[in-house]
Protein backbone atom coordinates (compact mmCIF):
# COMPACT_ATOMS: atom_id res chain seq x y z
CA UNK A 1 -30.57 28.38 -17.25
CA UNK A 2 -28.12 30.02 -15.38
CA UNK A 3 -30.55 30.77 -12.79
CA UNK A 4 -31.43 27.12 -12.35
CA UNK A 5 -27.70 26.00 -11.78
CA UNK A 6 -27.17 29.10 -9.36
CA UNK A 7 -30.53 27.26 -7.67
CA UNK A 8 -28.66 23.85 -7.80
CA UNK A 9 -25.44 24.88 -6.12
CA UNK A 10 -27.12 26.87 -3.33
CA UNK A 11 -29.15 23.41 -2.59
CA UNK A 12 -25.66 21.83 -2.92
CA UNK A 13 -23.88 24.28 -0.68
CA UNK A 14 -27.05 24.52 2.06
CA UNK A 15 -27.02 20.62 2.35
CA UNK A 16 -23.50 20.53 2.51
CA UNK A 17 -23.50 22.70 5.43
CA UNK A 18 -26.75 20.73 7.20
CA UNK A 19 -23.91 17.78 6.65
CA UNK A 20 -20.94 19.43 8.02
CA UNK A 21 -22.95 20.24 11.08
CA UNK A 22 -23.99 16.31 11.42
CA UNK A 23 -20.45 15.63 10.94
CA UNK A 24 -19.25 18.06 13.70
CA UNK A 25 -21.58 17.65 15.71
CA UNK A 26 -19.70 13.73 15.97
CA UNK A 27 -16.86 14.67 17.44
CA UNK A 28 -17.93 14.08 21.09
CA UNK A 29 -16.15 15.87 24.36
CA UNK A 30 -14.66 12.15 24.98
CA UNK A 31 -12.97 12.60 21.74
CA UNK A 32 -11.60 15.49 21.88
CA UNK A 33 -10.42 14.31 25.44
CA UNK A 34 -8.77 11.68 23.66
CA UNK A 35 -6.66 13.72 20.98
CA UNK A 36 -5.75 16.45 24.01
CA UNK A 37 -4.14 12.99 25.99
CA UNK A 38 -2.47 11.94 22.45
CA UNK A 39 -1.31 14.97 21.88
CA UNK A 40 0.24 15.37 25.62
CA UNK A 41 1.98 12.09 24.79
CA UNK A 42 3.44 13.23 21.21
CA UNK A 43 4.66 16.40 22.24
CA UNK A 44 5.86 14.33 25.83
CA UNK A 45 8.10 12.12 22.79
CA UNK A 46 9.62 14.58 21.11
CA UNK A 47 11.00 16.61 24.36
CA UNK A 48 8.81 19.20 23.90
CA UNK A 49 7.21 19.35 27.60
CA UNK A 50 6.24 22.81 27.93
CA UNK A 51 3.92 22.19 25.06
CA UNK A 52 2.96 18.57 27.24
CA UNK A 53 2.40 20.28 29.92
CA UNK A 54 -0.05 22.83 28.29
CA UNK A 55 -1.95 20.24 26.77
CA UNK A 56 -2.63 18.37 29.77
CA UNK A 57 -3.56 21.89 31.44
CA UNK A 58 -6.38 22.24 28.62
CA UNK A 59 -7.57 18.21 29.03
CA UNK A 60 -7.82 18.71 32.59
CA UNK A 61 -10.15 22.01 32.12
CA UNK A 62 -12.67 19.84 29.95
CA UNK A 63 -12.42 16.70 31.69
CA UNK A 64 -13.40 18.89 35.25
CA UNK A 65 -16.68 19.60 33.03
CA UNK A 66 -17.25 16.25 31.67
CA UNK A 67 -19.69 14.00 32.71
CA UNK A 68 -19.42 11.45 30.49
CA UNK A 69 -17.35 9.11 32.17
CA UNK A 70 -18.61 6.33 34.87
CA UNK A 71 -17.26 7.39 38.52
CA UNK A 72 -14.52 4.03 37.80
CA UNK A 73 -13.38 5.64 34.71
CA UNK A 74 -13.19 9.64 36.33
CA UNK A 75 -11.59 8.45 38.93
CA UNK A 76 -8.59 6.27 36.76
CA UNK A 77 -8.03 8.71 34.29
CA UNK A 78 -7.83 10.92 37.15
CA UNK A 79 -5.21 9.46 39.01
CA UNK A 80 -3.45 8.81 36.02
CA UNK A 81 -3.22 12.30 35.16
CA UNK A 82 -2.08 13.16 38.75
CA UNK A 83 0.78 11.40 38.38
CA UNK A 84 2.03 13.09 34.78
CA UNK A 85 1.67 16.28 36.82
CA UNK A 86 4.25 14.98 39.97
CA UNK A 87 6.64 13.11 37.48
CA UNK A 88 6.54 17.46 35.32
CA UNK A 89 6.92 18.85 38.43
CA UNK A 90 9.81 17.13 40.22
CA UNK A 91 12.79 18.71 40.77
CA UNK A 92 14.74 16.53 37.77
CA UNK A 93 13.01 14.97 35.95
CA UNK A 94 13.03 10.93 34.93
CA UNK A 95 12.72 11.09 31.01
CA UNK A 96 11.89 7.28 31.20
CA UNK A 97 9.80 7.80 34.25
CA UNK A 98 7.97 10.28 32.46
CA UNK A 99 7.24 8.78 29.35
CA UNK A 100 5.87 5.98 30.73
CA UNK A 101 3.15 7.77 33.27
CA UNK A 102 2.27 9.86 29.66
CA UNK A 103 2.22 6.60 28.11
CA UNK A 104 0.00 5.18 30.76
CA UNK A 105 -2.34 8.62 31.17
CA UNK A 106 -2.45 8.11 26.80
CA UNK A 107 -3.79 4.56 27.03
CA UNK A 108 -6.13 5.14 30.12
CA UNK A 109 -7.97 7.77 27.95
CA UNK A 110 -8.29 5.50 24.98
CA UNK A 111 -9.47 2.50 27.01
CA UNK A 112 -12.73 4.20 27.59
CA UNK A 113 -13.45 5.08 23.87
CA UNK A 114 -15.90 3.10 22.48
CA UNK A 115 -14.69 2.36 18.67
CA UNK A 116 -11.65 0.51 17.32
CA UNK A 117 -9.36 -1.88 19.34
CA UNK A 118 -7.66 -0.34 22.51
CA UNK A 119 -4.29 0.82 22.26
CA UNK A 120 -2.90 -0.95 25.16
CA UNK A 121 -3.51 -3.94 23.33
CA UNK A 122 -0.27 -2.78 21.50
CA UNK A 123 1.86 -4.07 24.83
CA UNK A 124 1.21 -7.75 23.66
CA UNK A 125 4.13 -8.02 21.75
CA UNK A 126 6.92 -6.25 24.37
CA UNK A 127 5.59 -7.78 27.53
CA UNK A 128 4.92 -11.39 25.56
CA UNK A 129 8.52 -11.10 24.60
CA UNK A 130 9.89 -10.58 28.28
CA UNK A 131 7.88 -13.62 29.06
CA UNK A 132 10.06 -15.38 26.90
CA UNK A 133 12.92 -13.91 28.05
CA UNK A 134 12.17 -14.53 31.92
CA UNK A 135 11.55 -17.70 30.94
CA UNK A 136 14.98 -18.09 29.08
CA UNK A 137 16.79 -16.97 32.41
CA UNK A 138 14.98 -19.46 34.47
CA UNK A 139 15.92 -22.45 32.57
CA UNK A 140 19.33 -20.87 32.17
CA UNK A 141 19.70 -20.75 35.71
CA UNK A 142 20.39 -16.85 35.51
CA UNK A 143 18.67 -15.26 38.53
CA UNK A 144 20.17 -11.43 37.68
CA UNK A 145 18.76 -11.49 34.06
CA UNK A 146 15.39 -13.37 35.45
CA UNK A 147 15.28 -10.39 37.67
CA UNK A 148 16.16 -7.89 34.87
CA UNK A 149 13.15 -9.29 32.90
CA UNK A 150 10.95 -9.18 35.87
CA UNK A 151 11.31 -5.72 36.65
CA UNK A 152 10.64 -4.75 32.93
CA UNK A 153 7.34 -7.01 33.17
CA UNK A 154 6.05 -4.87 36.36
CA UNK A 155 6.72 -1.50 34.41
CA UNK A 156 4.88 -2.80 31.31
CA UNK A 157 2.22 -4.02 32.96
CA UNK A 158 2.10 -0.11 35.24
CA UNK A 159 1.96 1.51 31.79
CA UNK A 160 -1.53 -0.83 31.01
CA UNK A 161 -2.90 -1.33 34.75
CA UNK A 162 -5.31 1.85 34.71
CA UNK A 163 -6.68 0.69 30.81
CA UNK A 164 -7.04 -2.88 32.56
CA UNK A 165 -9.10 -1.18 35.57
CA UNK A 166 -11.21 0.38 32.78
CA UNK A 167 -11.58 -2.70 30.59
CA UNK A 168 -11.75 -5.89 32.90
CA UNK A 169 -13.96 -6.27 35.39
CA UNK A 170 -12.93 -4.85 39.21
CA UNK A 171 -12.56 -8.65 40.37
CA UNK A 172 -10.84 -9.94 37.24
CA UNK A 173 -7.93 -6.76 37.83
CA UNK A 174 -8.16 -7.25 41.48
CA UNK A 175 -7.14 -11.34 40.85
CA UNK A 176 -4.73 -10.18 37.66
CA UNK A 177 -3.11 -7.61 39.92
CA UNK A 178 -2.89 -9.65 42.57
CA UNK A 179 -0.86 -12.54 40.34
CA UNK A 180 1.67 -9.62 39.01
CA UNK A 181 2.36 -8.62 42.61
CA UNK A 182 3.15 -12.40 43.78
CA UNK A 183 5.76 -12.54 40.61
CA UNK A 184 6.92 -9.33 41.95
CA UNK A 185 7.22 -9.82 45.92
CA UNK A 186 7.65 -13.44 45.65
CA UNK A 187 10.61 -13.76 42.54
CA UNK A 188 13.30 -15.84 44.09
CA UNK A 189 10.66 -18.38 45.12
CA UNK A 190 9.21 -18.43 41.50
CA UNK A 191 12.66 -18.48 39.94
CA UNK A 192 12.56 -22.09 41.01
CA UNK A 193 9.65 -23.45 39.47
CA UNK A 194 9.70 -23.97 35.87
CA UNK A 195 6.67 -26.91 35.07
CA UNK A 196 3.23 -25.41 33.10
CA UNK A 197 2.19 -25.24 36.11
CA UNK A 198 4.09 -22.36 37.45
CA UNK A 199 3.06 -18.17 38.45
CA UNK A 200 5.24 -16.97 35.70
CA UNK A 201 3.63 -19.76 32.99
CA UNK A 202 0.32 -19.40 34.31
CA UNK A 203 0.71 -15.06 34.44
CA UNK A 204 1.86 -15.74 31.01
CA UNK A 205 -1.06 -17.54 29.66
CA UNK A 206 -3.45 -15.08 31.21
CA UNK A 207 -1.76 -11.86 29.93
CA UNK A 208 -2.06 -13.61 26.36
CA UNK A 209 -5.26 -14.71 27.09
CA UNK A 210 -6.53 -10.99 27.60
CA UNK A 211 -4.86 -9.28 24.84
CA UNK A 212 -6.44 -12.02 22.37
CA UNK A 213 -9.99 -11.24 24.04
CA UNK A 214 -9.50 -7.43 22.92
CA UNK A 215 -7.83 -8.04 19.73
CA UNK A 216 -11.04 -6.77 17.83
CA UNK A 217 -12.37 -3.64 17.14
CA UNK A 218 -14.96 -2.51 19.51
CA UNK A 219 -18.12 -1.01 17.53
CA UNK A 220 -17.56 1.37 14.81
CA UNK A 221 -20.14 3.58 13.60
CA UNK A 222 -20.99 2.45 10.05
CA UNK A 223 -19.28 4.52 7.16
CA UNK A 224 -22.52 3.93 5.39
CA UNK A 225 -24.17 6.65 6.66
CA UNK A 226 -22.17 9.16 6.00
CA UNK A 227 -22.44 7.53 2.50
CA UNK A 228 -26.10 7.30 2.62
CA UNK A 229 -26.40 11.34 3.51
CA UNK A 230 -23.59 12.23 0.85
CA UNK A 231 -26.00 10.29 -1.73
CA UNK A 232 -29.07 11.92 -0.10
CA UNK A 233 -27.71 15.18 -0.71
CA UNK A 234 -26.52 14.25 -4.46
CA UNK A 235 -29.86 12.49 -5.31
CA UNK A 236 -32.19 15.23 -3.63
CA UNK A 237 -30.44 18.25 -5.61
CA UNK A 238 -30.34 16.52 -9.10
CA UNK A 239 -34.09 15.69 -8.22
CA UNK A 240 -34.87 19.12 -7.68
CA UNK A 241 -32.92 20.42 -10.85
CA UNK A 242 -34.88 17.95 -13.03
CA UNK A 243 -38.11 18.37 -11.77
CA UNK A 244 -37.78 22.53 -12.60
CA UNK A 245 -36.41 21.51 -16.20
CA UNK A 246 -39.16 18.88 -16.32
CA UNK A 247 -41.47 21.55 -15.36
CA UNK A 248 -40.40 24.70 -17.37
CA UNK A 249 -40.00 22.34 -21.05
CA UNK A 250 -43.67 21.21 -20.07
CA UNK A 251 -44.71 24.86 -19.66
CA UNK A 252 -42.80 25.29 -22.77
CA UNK A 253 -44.81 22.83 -24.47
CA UNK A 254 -48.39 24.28 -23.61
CA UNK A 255 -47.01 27.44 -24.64
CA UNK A 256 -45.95 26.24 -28.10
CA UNK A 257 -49.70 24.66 -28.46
């Protein structure tokens, strides 16, 4: 008897293994990208950028070896990471400034995963909220705070332009870009206009327009089989245990007679 259960728990332990190696084997080099750019970012929050910098040190040795990426996406990410390494290495350095290229190297990673809803979708809130506040100053006739707002909508939208380049087509960022920039260059002019017809209502309606578009998860590989294995595993070794006690109390039984 105690044979058979030492039999069971190897068959437990051997598939067990078989299903570790399945699960590891999961965890792609894009992934692991990913959690080296989050973790750049959390130690970035905390002050801790020695630690920062070493992270992004290791992503950039396995993103020089990764292939995975179309030549669009290499070469966003890319820049993106160039300029966390020139905000480190200038002579003092712009904790604001910083966290924001992090922020925007964090996000550019994520927007090329391929599971769960991108994280610069988070933005909607803040930048719909200075929006509202632009719009405020307008009808208030306050040009200083519509200009206040204005410059926090341009570094918003800098910490989500390289996820945009990833996620939106290169003529939909090139025409979404192009609107930001006319806000931008073109302010005093646009401080004027207030009908539903205006750059700032109608850069307003698009910006909500795209987070709602990518307010759903993008595919998820199915829990269920990781469940199906797990039962596999459960249902193959109890199998195997009854079929030797089926066997040896059969042999038992032609024994007996």
């Amino acid at each position: 008897m105690k044979r058979k259960y030492l039999i069971a728990c190897l068959l437990i332990f051997a598939n067990l293994f078989v299903f570790n190696e399945i699960l590891a084997a999961s965890f792609s080099p894009a992934e692991k990208l990913d959690h080296l750019a989050d973790q750049t970012l959390q130690f970035t929050k905390v002050g801790r950028y020695d630690d920062a910098e070493n992270m992004l040190k290791n992503f950039g040795i396995d993103f020089e070896s990764f292939s995975g990426f179309s030549a669009n996406e290499t070469a966003v990410i890319h820049d993106a990471k160039q300029k966390v390494i020139e905000t480190f290495q200038a002579e003092h350095i712009d904790e604001r400034a910083l966290h924001n290229q992090v922020t925007s190297f964090r996000l550019a990673v994520d927007a090329v995963q391929v599971t769960g809803i991108p994280l610069w979708t988070k933005m909607k809130s803040p930048m719909m909220d200075t929006f509202v506040k632009a719009e405020q100053a307008m009808k208030s006739k306050d040009q200083d705070h519509f200009n206040e707002q204005v410059n926090l909508l341009i570094e918003q939208y800098e910490m989500i332009a390289p996820s945009l380049q990833i996620n939106m087509s290169a003529k939909d960022f090139e025409r979404l870009e192009a609107e930001v920039n006319h806000i931008n260059e073109y302010r005093s002019q646009v401080f004027l206009l207030q009908d539903d017809n205006s750059e700032m209502k109608k850069l307003k309606r698009d910006f909500a327009k795209l987070f709602k578009q990518k307010e759903y998860p993008r595919s998820e590989p199915s829990i269920f089989w990781v469940i199906a294995i797990t039962a596999g595993i459960i249902v193959s070794t109890l199998s195997y245990v009854g079929w030797r006690k089926f066997k040896a109390e059969r042999r038992k039984n032609f024994l007996k007679n």
